[in-house]
N, C-alpha and C. Protein backbone atom coordinates (compact mmCIF):
# COMPACT_ATOMS: atom_id res chain seq x y z
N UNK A 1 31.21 19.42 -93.37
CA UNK A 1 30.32 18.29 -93.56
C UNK A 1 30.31 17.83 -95.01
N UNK A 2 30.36 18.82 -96.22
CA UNK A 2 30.38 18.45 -97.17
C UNK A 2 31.48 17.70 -97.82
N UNK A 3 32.63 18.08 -97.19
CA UNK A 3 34.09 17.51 -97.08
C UNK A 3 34.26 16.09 -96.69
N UNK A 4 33.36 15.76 -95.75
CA UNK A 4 33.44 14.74 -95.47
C UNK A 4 32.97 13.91 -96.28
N UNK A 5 31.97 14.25 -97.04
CA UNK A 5 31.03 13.42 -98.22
C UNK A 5 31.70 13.30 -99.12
N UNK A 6 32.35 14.65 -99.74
CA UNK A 6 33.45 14.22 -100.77
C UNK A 6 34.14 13.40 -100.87
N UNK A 7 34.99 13.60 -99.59
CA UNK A 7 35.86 12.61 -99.43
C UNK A 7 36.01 10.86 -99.35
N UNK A 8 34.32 10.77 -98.69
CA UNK A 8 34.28 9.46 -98.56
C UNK A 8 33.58 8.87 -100.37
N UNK A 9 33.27 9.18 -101.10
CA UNK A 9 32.76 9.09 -102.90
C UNK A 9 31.53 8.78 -102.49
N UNK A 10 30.97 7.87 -103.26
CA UNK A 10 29.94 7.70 -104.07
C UNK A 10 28.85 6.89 -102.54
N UNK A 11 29.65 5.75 -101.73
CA UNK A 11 28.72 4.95 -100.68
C UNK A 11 28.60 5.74 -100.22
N UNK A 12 29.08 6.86 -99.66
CA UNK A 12 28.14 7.70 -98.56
C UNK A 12 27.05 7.92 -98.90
N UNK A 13 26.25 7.97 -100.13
CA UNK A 13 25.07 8.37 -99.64
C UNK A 13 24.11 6.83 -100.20
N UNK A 14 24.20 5.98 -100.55
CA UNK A 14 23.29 4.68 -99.83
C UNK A 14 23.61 4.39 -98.51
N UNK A 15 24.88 4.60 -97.91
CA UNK A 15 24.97 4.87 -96.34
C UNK A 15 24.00 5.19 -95.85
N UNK A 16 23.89 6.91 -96.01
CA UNK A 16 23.47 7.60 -95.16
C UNK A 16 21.88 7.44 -95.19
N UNK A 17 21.79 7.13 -96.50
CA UNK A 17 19.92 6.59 -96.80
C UNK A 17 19.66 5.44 -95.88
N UNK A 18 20.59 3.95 -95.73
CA UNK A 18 20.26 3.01 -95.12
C UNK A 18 20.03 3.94 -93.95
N UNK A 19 20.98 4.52 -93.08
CA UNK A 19 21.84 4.66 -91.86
C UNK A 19 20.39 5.04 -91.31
N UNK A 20 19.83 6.46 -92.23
CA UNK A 20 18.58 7.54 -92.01
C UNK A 20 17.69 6.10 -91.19
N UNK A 21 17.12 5.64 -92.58
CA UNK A 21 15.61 4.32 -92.30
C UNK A 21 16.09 3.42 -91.40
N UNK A 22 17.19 3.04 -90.89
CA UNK A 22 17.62 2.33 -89.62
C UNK A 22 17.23 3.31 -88.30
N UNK A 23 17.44 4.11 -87.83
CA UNK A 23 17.52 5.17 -87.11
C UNK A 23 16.28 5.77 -86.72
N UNK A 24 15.55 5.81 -88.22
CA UNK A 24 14.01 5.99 -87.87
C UNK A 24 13.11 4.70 -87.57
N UNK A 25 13.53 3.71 -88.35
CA UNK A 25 12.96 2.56 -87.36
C UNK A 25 13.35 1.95 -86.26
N UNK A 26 14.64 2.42 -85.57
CA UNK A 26 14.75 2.32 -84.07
C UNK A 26 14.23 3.19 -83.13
N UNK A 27 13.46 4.36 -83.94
CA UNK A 27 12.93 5.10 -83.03
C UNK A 27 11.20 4.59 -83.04
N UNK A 28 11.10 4.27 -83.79
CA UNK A 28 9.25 3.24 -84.04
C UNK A 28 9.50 1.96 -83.15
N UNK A 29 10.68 1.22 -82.88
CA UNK A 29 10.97 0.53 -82.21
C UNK A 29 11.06 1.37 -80.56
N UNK A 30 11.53 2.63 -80.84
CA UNK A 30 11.78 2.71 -78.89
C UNK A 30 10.30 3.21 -79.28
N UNK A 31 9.38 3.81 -79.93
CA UNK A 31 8.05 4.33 -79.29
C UNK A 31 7.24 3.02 -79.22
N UNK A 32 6.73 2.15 -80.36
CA UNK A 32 6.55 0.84 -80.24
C UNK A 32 6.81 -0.51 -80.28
N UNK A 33 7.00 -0.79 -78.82
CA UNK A 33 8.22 -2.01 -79.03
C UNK A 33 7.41 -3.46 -79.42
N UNK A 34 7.14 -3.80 -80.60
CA UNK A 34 6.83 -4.31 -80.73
C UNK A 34 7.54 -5.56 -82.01
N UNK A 35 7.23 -6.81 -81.75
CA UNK A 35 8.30 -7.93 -82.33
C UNK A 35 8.35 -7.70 -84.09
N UNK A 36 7.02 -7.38 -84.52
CA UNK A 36 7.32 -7.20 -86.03
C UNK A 36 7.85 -6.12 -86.70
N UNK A 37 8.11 -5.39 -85.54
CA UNK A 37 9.30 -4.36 -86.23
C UNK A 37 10.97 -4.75 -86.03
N UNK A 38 11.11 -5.63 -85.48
CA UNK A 38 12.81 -5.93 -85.20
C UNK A 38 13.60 -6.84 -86.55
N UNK A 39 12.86 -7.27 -87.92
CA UNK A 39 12.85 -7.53 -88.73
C UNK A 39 13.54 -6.28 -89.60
N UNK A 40 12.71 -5.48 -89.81
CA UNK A 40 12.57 -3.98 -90.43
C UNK A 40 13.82 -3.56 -90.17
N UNK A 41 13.87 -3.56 -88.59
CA UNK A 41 15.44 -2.25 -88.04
C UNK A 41 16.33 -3.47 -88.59
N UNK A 42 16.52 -4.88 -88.10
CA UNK A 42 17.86 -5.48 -88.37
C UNK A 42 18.21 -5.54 -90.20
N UNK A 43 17.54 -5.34 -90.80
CA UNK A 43 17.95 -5.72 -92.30
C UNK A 43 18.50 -4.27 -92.63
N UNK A 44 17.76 -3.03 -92.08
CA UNK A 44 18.09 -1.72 -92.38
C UNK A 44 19.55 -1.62 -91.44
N UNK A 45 19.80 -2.07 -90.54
CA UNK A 45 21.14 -2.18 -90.15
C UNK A 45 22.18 -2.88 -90.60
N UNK A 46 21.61 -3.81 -91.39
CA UNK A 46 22.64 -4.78 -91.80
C UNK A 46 23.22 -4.47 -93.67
N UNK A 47 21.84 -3.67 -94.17
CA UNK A 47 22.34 -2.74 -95.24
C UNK A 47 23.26 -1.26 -94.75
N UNK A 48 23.41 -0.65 -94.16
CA UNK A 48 23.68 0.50 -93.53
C UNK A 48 25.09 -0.15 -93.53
N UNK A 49 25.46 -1.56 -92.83
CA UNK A 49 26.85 -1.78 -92.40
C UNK A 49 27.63 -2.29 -93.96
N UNK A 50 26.46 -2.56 -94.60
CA UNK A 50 27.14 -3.43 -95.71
C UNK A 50 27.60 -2.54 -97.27
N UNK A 51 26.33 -1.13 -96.99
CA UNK A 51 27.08 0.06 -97.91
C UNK A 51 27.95 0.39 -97.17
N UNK A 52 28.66 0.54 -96.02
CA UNK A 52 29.47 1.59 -95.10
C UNK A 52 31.04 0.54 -95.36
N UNK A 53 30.84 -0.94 -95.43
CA UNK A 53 31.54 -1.63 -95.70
C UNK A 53 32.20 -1.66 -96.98
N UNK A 54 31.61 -1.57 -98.14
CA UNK A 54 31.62 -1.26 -99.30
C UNK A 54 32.21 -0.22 -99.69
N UNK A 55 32.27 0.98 -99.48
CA UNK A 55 32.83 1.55 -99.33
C UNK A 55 34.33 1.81 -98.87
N UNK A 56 34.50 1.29 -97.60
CA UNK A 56 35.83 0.56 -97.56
C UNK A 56 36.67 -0.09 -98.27
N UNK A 57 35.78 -1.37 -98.71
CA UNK A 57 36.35 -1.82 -99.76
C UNK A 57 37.02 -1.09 -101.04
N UNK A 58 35.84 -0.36 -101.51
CA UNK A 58 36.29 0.61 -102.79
C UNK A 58 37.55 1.47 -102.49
N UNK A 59 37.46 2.16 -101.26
CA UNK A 59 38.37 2.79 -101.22
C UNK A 59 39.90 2.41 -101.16
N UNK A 60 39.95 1.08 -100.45
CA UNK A 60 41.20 0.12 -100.08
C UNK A 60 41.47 -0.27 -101.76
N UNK A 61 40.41 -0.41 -102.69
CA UNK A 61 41.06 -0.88 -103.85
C UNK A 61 41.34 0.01 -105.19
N UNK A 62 41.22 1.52 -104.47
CA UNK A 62 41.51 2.21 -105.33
C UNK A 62 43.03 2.57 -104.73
N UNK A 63 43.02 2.16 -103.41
CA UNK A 63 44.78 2.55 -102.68
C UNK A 63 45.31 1.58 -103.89
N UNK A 64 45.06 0.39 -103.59
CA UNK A 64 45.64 -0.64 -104.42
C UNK A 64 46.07 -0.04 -106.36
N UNK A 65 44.96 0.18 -106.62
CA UNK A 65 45.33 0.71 -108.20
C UNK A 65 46.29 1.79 -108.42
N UNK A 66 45.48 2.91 -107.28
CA UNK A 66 46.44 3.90 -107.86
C UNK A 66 48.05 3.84 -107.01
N UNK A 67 48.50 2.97 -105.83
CA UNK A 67 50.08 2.74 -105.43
C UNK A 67 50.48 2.30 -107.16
N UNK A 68 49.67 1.39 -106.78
CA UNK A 68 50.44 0.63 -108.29
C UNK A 68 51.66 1.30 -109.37
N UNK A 69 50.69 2.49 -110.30
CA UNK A 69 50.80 2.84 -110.93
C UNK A 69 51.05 4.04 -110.30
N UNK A 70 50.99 4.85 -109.54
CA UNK A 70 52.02 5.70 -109.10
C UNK A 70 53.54 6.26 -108.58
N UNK A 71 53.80 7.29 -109.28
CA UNK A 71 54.80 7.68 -109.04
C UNK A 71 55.60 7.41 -107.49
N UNK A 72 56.67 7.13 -106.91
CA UNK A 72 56.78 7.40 -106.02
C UNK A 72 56.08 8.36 -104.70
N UNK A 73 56.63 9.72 -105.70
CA UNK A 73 56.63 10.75 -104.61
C UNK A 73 55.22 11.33 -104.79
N UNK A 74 54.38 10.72 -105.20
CA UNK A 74 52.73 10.75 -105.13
C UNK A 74 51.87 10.00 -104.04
N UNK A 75 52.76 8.55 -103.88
CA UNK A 75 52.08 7.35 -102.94
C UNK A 75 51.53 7.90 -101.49
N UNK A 76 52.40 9.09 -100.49
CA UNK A 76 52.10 9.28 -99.93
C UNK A 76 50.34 10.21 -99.91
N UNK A 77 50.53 10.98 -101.00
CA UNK A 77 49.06 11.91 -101.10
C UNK A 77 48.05 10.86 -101.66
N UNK A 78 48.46 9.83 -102.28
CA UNK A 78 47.15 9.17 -102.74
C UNK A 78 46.90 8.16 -101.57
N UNK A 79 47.49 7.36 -100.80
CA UNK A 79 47.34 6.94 -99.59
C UNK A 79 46.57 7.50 -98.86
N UNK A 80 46.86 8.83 -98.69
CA UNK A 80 45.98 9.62 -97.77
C UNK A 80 43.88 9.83 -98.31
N UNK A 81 44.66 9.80 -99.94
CA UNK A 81 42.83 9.95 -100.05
C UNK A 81 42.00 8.66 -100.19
N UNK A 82 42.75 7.98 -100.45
CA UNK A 82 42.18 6.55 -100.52
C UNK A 82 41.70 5.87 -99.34
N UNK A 83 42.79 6.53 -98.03
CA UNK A 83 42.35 5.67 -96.90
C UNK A 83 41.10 6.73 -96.39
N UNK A 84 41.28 7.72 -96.41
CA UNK A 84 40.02 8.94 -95.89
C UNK A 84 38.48 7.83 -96.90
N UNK A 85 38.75 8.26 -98.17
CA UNK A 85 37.50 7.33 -98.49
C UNK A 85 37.43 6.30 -98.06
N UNK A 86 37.99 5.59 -97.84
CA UNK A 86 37.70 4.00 -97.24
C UNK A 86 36.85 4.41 -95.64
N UNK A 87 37.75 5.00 -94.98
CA UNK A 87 37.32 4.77 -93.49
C UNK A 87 36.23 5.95 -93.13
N UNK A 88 35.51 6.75 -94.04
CA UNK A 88 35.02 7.56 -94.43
C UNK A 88 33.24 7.09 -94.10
N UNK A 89 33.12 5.96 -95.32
CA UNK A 89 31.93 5.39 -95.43
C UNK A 89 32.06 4.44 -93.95
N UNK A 90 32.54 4.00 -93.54
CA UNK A 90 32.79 3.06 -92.32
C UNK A 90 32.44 3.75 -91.37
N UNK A 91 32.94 4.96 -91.29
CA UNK A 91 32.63 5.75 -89.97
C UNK A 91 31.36 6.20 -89.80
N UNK A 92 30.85 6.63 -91.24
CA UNK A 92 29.07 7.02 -91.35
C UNK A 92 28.40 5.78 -90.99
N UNK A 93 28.55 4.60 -91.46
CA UNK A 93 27.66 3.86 -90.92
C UNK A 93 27.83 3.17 -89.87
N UNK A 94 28.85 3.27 -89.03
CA UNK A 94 29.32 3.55 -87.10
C UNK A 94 28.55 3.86 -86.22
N UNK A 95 28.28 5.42 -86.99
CA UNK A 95 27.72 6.38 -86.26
C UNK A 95 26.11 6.03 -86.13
N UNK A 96 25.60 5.84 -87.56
CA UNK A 96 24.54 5.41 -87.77
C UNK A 96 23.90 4.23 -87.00
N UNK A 97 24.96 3.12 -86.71
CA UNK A 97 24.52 1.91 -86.19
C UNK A 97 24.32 2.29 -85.00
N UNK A 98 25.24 3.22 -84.43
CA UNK A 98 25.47 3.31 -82.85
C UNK A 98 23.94 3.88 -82.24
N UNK A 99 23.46 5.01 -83.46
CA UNK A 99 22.39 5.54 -82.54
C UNK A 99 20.93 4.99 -83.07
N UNK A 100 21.24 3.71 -83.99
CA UNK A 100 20.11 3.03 -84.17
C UNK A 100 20.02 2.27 -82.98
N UNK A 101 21.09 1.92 -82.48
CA UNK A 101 21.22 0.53 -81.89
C UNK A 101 20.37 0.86 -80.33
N UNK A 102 20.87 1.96 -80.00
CA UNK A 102 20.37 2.90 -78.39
C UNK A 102 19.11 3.22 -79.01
N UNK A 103 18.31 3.88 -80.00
CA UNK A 103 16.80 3.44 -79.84
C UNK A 103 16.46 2.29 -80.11
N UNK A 104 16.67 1.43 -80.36
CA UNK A 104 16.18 -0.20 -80.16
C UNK A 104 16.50 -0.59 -78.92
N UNK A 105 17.16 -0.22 -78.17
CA UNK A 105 17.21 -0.83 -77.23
C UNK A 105 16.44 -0.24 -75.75
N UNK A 106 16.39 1.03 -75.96
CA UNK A 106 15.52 1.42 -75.56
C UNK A 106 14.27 0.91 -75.76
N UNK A 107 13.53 0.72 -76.69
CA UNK A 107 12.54 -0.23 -76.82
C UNK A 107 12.38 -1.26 -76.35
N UNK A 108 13.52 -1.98 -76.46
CA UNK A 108 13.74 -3.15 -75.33
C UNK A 108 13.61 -3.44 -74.19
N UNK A 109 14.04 -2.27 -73.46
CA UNK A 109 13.82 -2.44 -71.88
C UNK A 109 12.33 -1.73 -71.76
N UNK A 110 11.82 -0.72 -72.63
CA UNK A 110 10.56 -0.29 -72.42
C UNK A 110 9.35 -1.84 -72.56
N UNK A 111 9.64 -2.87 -73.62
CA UNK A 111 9.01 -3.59 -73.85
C UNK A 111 9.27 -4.62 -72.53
N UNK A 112 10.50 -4.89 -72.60
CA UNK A 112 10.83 -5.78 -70.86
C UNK A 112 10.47 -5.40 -69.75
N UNK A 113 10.28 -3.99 -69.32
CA UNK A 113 9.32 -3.80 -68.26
C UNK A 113 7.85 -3.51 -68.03
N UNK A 114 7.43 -3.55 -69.27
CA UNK A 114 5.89 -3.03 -69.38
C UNK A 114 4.92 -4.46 -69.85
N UNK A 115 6.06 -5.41 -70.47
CA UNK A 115 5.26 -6.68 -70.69
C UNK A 115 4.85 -7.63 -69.73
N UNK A 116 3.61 -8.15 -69.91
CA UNK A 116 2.68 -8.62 -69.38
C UNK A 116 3.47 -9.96 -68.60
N UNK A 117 2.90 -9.97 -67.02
CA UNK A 117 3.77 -11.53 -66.19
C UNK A 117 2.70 -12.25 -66.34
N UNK A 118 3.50 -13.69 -66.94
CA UNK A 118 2.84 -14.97 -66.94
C UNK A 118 2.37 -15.21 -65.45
N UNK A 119 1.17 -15.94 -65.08
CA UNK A 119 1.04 -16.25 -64.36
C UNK A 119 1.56 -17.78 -64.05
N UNK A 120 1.75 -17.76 -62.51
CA UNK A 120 2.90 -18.61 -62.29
C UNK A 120 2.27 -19.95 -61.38
């Protein structure tokens, strides 16, 4: 686990901070489904994707610097760590989105079947 952190640098952990407060407010969302929290979870999801993204980035542009200026018979090992960090932070905040997304939505159908019918 720690390997994995290494590997991905520095975004993993505003990742994993967004990823956390997304996750816990989809679970305030599946216990109370209520509309002024769907504000809260979507911005905490949309930071979560945008450090996890970032990360990517960094990592794709450190492939870029260090091919550059590397030796040949290096390109292959630095390829390898560059793309691990890149797809690293991407994958943490994947994971993160995925199981924010299933308690919000859970909330959803709890709020869609328990809310009140207009009378008709």
């Amino acid at each position: 686990m720690f390997e994995f952190f290494d590997e991905g640098g520095w975004t993993m952990y505003p990742t994993m901070l967004f990823g956390l407060l997304a996750v816990l407010s989809s679970l305030l969302l599946a216990v109370r489904p209520e509309a002024r929290f769907v504000p809260m979870f979507v911005s905490l999801c949309a930071l979560t994707f945008a450090t996890g993204f970032l990360g990517t980035l960094w990592g794709v542009t450190g492939l870029v610097k260090a091919s550059a200026n590397a030796d040949p018979a290096d390109v292959k090992m630095i390829m390898t760590a560059c793309a691990t960090q890149a797809l690293n932070s991407l994958l943490l905040a994947s994971l993160f989105l995925v199981i924010g997304i299933l308690g919000a939505t859970s909330g959803a159908v709890r709020f869609a079947v328990t809310r009140p019918r207009l009378a008709s």
